[in-house]
PDB file of N, CA and C in Angstrom:
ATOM      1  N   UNK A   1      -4.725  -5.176   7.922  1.00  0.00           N
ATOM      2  CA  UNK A   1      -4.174  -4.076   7.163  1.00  0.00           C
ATOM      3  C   UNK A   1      -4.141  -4.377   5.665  1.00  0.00           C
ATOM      4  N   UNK A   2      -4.056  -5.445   5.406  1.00  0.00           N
ATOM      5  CA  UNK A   2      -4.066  -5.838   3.905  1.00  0.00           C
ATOM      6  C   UNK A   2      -5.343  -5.810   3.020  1.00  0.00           C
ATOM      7  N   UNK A   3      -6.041  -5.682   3.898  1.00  0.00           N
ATOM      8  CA  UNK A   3      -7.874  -5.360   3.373  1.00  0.00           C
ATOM      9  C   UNK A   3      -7.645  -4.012   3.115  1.00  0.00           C
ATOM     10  N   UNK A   4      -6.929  -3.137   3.351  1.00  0.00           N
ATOM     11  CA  UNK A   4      -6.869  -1.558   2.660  1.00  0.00           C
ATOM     12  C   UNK A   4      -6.244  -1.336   1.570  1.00  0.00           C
ATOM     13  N   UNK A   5      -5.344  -2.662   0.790  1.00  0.00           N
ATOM     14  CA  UNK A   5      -4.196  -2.399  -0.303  1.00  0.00           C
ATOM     15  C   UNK A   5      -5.347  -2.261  -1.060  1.00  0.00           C
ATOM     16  N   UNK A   6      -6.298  -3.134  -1.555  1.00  0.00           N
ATOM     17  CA  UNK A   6      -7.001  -2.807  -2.498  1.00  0.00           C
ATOM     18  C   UNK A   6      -7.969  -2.046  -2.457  1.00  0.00           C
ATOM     19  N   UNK A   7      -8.096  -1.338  -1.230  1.00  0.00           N
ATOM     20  CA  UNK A   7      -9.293  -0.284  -1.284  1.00  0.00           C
ATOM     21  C   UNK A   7      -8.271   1.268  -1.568  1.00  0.00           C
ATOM     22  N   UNK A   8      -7.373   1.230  -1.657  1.00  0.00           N
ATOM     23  CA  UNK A   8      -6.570   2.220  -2.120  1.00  0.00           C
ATOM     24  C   UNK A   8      -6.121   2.191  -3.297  1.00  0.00           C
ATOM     25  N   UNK A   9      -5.943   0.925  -3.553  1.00  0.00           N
ATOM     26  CA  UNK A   9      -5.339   0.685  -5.250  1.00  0.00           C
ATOM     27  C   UNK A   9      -6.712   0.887  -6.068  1.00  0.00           C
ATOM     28  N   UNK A  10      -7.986   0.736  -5.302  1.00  0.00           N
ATOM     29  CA  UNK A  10      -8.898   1.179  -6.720  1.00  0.00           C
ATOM     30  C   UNK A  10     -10.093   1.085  -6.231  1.00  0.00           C
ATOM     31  N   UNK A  11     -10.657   1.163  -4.806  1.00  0.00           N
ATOM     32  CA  UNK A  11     -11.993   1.486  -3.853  1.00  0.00           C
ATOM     33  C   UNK A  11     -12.388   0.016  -4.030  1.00  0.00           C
ATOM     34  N   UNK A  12     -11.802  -1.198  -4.093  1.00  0.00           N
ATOM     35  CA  UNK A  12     -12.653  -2.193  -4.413  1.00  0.00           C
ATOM     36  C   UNK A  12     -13.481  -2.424  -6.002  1.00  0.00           C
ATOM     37  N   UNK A  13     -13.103  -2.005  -6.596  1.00  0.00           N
ATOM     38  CA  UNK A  13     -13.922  -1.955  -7.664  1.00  0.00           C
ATOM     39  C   UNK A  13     -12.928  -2.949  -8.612  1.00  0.00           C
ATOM     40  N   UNK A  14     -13.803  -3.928  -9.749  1.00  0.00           N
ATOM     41  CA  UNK A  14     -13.060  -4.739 -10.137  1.00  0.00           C
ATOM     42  C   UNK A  14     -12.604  -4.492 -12.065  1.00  0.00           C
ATOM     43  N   UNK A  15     -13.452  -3.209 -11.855  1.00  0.00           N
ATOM     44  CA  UNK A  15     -13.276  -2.733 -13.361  1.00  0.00           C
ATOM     45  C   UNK A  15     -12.077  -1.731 -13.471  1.00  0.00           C
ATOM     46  N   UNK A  16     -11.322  -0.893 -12.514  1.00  0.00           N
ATOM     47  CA  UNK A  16     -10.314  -0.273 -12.534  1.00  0.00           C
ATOM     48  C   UNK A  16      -9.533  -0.328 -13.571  1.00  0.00           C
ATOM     49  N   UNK A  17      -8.846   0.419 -14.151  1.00  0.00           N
ATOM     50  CA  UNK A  17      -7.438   0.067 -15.030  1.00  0.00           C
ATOM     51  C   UNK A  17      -6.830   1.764 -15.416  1.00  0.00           C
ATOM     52  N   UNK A  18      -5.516   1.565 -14.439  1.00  0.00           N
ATOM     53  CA  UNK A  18      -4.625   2.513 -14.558  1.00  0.00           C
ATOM     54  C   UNK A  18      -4.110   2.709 -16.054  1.00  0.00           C
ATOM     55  N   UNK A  19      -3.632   4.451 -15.491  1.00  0.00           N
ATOM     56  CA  UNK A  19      -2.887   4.937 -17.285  1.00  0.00           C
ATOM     57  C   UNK A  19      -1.335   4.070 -17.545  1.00  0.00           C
ATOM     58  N   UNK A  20      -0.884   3.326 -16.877  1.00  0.00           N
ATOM     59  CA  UNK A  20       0.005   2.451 -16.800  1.00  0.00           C
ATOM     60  C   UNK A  20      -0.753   1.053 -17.118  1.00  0.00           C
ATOM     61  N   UNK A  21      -1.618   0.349 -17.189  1.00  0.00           N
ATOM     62  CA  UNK A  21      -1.922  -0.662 -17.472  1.00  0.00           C
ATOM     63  C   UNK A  21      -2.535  -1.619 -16.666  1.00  0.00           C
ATOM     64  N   UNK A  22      -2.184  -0.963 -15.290  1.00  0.00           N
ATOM     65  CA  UNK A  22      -2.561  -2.366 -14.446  1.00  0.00           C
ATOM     66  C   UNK A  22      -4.355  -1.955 -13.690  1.00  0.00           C
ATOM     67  N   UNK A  23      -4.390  -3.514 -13.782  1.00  0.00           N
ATOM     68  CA  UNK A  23      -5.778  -3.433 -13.772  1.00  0.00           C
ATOM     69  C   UNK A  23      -6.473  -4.475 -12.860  1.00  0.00           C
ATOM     70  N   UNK A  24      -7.998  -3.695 -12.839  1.00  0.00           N
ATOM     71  CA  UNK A  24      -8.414  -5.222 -11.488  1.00  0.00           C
ATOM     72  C   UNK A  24      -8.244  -4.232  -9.818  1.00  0.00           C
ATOM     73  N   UNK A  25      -8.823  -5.248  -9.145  1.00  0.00           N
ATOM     74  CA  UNK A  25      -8.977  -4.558  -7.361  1.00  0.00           C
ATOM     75  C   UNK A  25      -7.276  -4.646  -6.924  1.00  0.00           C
ATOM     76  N   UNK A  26      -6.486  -5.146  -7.271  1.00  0.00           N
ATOM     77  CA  UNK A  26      -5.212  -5.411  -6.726  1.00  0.00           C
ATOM     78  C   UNK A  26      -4.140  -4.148  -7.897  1.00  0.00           C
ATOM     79  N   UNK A  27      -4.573  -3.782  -8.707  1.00  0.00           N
ATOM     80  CA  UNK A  27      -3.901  -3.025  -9.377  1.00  0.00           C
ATOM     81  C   UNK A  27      -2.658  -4.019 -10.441  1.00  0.00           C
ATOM     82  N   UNK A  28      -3.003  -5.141 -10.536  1.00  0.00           N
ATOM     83  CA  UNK A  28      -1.799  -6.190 -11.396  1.00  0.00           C
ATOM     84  C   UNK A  28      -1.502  -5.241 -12.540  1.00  0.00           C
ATOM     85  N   UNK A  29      -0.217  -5.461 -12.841  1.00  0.00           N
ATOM     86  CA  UNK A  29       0.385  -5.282 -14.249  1.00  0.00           C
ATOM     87  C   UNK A  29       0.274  -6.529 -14.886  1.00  0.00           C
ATOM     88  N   UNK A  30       0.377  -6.466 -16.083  1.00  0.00           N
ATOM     89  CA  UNK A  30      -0.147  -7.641 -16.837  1.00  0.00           C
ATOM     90  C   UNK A  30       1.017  -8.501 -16.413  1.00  0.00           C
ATOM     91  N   UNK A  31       2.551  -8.436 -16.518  1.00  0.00           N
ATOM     92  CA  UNK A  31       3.873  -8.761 -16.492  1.00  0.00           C
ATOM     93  C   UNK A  31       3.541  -9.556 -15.208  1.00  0.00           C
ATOM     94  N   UNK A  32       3.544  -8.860 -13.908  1.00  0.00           N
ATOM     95  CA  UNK A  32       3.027  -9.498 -12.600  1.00  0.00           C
ATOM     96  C   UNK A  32       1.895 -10.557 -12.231  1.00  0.00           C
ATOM     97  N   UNK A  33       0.756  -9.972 -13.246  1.00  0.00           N
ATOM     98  CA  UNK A  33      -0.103 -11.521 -12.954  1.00  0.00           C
ATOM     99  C   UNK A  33       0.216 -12.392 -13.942  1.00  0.00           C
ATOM    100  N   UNK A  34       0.940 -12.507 -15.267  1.00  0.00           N
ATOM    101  CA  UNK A  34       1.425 -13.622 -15.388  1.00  0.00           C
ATOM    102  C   UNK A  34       2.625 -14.003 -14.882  1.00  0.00           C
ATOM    103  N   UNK A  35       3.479 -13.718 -14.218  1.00  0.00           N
ATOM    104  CA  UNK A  35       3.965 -14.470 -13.387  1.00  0.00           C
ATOM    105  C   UNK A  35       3.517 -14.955 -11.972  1.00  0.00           C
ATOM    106  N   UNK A  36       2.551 -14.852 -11.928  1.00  0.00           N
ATOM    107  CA  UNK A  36       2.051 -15.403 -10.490  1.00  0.00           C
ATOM    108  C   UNK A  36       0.788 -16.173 -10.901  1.00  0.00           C
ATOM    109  N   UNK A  37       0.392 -16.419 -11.763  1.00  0.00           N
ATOM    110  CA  UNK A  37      -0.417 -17.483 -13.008  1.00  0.00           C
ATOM    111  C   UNK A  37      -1.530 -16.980 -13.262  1.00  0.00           C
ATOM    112  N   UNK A  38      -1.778 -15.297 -13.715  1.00  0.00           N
ATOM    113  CA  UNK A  38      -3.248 -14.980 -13.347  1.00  0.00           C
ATOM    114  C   UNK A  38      -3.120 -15.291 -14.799  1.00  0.00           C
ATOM    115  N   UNK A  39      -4.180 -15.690 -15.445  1.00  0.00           N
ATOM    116  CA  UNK A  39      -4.242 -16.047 -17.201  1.00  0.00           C
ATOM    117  C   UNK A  39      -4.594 -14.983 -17.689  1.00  0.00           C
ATOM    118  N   UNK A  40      -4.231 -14.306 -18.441  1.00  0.00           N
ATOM    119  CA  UNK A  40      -4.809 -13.109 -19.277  1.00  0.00           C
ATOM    120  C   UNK A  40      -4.402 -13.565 -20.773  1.00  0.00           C
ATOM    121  N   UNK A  41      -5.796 -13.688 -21.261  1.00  0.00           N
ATOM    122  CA  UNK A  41      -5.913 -13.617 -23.322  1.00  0.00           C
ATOM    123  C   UNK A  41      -6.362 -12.891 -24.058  1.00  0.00           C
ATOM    124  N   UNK A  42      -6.589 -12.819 -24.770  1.00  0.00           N
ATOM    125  CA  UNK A  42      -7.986 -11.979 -25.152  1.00  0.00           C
ATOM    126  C   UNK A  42      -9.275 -11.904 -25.048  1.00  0.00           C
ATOM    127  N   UNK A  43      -9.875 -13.558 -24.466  1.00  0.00           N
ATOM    128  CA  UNK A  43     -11.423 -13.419 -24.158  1.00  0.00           C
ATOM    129  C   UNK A  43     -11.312 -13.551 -22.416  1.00  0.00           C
ATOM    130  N   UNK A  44     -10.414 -13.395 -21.828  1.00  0.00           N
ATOM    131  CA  UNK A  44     -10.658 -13.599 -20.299  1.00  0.00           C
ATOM    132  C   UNK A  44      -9.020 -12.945 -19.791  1.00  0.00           C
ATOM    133  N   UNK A  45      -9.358 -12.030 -18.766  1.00  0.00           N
ATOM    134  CA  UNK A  45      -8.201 -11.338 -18.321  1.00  0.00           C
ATOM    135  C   UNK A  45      -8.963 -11.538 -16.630  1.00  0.00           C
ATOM    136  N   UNK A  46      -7.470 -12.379 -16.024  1.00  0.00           N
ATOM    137  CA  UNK A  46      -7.795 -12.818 -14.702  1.00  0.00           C
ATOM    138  C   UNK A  46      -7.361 -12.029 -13.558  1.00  0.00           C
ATOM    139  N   UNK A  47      -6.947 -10.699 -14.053  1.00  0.00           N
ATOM    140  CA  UNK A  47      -6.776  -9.481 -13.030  1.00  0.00           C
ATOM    141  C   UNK A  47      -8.266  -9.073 -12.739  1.00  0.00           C
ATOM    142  N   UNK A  48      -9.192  -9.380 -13.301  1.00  0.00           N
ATOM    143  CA  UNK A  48     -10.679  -8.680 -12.556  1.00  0.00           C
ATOM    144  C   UNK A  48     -10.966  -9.770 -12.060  1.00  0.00           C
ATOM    145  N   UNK A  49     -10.992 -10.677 -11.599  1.00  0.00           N
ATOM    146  CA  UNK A  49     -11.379 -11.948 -11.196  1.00  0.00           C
ATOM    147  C   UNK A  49     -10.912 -11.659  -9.653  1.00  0.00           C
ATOM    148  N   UNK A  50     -11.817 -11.218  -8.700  1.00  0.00           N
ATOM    149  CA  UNK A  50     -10.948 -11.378  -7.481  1.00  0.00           C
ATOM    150  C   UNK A  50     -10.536 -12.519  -7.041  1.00  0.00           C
ATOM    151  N   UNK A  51     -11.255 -13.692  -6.800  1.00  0.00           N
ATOM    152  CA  UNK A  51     -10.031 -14.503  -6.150  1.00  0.00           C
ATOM    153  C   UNK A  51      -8.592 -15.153  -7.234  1.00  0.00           C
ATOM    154  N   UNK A  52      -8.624 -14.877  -8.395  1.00  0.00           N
ATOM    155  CA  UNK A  52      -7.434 -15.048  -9.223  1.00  0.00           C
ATOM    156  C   UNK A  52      -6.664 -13.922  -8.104  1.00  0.00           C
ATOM    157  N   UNK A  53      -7.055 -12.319  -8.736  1.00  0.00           N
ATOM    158  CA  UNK A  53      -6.072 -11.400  -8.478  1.00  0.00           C
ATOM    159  C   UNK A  53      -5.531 -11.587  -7.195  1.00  0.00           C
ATOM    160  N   UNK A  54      -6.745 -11.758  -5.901  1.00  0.00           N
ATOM    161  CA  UNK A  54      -6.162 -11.381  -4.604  1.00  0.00           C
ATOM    162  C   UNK A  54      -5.666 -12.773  -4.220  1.00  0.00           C
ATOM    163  N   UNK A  55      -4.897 -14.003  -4.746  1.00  0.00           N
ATOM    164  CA  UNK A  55      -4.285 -15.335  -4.607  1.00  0.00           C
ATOM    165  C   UNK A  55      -2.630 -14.719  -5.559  1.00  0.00           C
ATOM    166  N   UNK A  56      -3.040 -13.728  -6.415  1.00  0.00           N
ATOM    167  CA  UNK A  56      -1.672 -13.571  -6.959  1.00  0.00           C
ATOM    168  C   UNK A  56      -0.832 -12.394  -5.936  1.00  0.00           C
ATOM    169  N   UNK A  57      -2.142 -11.552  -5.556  1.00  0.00           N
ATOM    170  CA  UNK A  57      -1.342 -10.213  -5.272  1.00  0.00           C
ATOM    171  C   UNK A  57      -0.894 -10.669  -3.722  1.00  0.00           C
ATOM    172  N   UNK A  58      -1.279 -11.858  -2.819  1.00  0.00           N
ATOM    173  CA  UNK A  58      -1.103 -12.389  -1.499  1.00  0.00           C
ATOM    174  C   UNK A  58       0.483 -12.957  -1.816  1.00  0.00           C
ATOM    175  N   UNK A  59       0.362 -13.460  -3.005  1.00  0.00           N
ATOM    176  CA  UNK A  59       1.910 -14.235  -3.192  1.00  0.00           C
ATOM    177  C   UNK A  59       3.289 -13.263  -3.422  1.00  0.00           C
ATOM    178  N   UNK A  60       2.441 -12.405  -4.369  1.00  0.00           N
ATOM    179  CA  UNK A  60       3.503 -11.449  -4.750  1.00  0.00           C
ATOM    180  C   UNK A  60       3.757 -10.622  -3.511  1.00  0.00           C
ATOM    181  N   UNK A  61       2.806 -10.301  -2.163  1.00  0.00           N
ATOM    182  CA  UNK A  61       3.433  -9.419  -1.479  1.00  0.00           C
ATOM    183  C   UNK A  61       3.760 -10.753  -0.277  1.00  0.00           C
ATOM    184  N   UNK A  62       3.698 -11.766  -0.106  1.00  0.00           N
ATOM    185  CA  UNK A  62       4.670 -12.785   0.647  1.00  0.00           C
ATOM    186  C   UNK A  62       5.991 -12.687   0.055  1.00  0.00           C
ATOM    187  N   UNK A  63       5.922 -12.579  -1.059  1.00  0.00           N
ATOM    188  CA  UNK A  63       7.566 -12.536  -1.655  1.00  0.00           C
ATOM    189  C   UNK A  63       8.014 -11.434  -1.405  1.00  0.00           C
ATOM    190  N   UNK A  64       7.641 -10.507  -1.598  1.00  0.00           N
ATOM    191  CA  UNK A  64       8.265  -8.966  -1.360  1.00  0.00           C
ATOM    192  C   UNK A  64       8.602  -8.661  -0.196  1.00  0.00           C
ATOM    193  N   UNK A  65       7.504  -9.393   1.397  1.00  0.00           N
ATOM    194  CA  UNK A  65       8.054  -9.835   2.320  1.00  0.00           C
ATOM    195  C   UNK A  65       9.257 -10.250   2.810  1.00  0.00           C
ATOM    196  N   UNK A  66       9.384 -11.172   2.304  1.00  0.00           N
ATOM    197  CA  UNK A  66      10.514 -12.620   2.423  1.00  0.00           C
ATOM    198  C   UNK A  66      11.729 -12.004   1.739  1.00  0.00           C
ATOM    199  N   UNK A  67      11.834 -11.262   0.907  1.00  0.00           N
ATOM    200  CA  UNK A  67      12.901 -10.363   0.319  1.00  0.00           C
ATOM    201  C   UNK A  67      13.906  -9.321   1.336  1.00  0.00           C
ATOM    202  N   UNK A  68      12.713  -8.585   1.860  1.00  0.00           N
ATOM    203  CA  UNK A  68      12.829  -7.769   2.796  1.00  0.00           C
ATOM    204  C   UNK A  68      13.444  -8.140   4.049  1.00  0.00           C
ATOM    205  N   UNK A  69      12.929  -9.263   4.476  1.00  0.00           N
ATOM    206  CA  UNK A  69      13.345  -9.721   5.899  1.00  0.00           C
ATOM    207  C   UNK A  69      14.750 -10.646   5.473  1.00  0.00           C
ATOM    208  N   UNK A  70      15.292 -10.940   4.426  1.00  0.00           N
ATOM    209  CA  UNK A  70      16.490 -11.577   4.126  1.00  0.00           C
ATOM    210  C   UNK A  70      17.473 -11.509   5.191  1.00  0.00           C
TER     211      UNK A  70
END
């Protein structure tokens, strides 16, 4: 089921970027992939990078998990 988050957040495509900001196959906000260590600078933004994004967006929804089931 988790193979559909990002085909809904943006068909798979790694150039995406919402009118909110977030960008990449996982839909990251910039705020969210740096806290989950995706590097974003000015010559390299690691939300299009799939295995950056989909190693951040696996953590961030284990946590959101683990929240839930408290």
């Amino acid at each position: 089921m988790l193979a559909f988050v990002p085909l809904l957040e943006s068909s798979y495509r790694l150039d995406v970027v919402s009118s909110a900001g977030a960008a990449g196959p996982w839909q990251l906000m910039p705020d969210t992939a740096t806290r989950f260590a995706v590097p974003i600078t000015s010559e390299f933004d690691g939300r299009y990078s799939l295995p950056l994004a989909t190693e951040a967006a696996l953590s961030y929804l284990g946590m959101a998990v683990s929240l839930l089931w408290q």
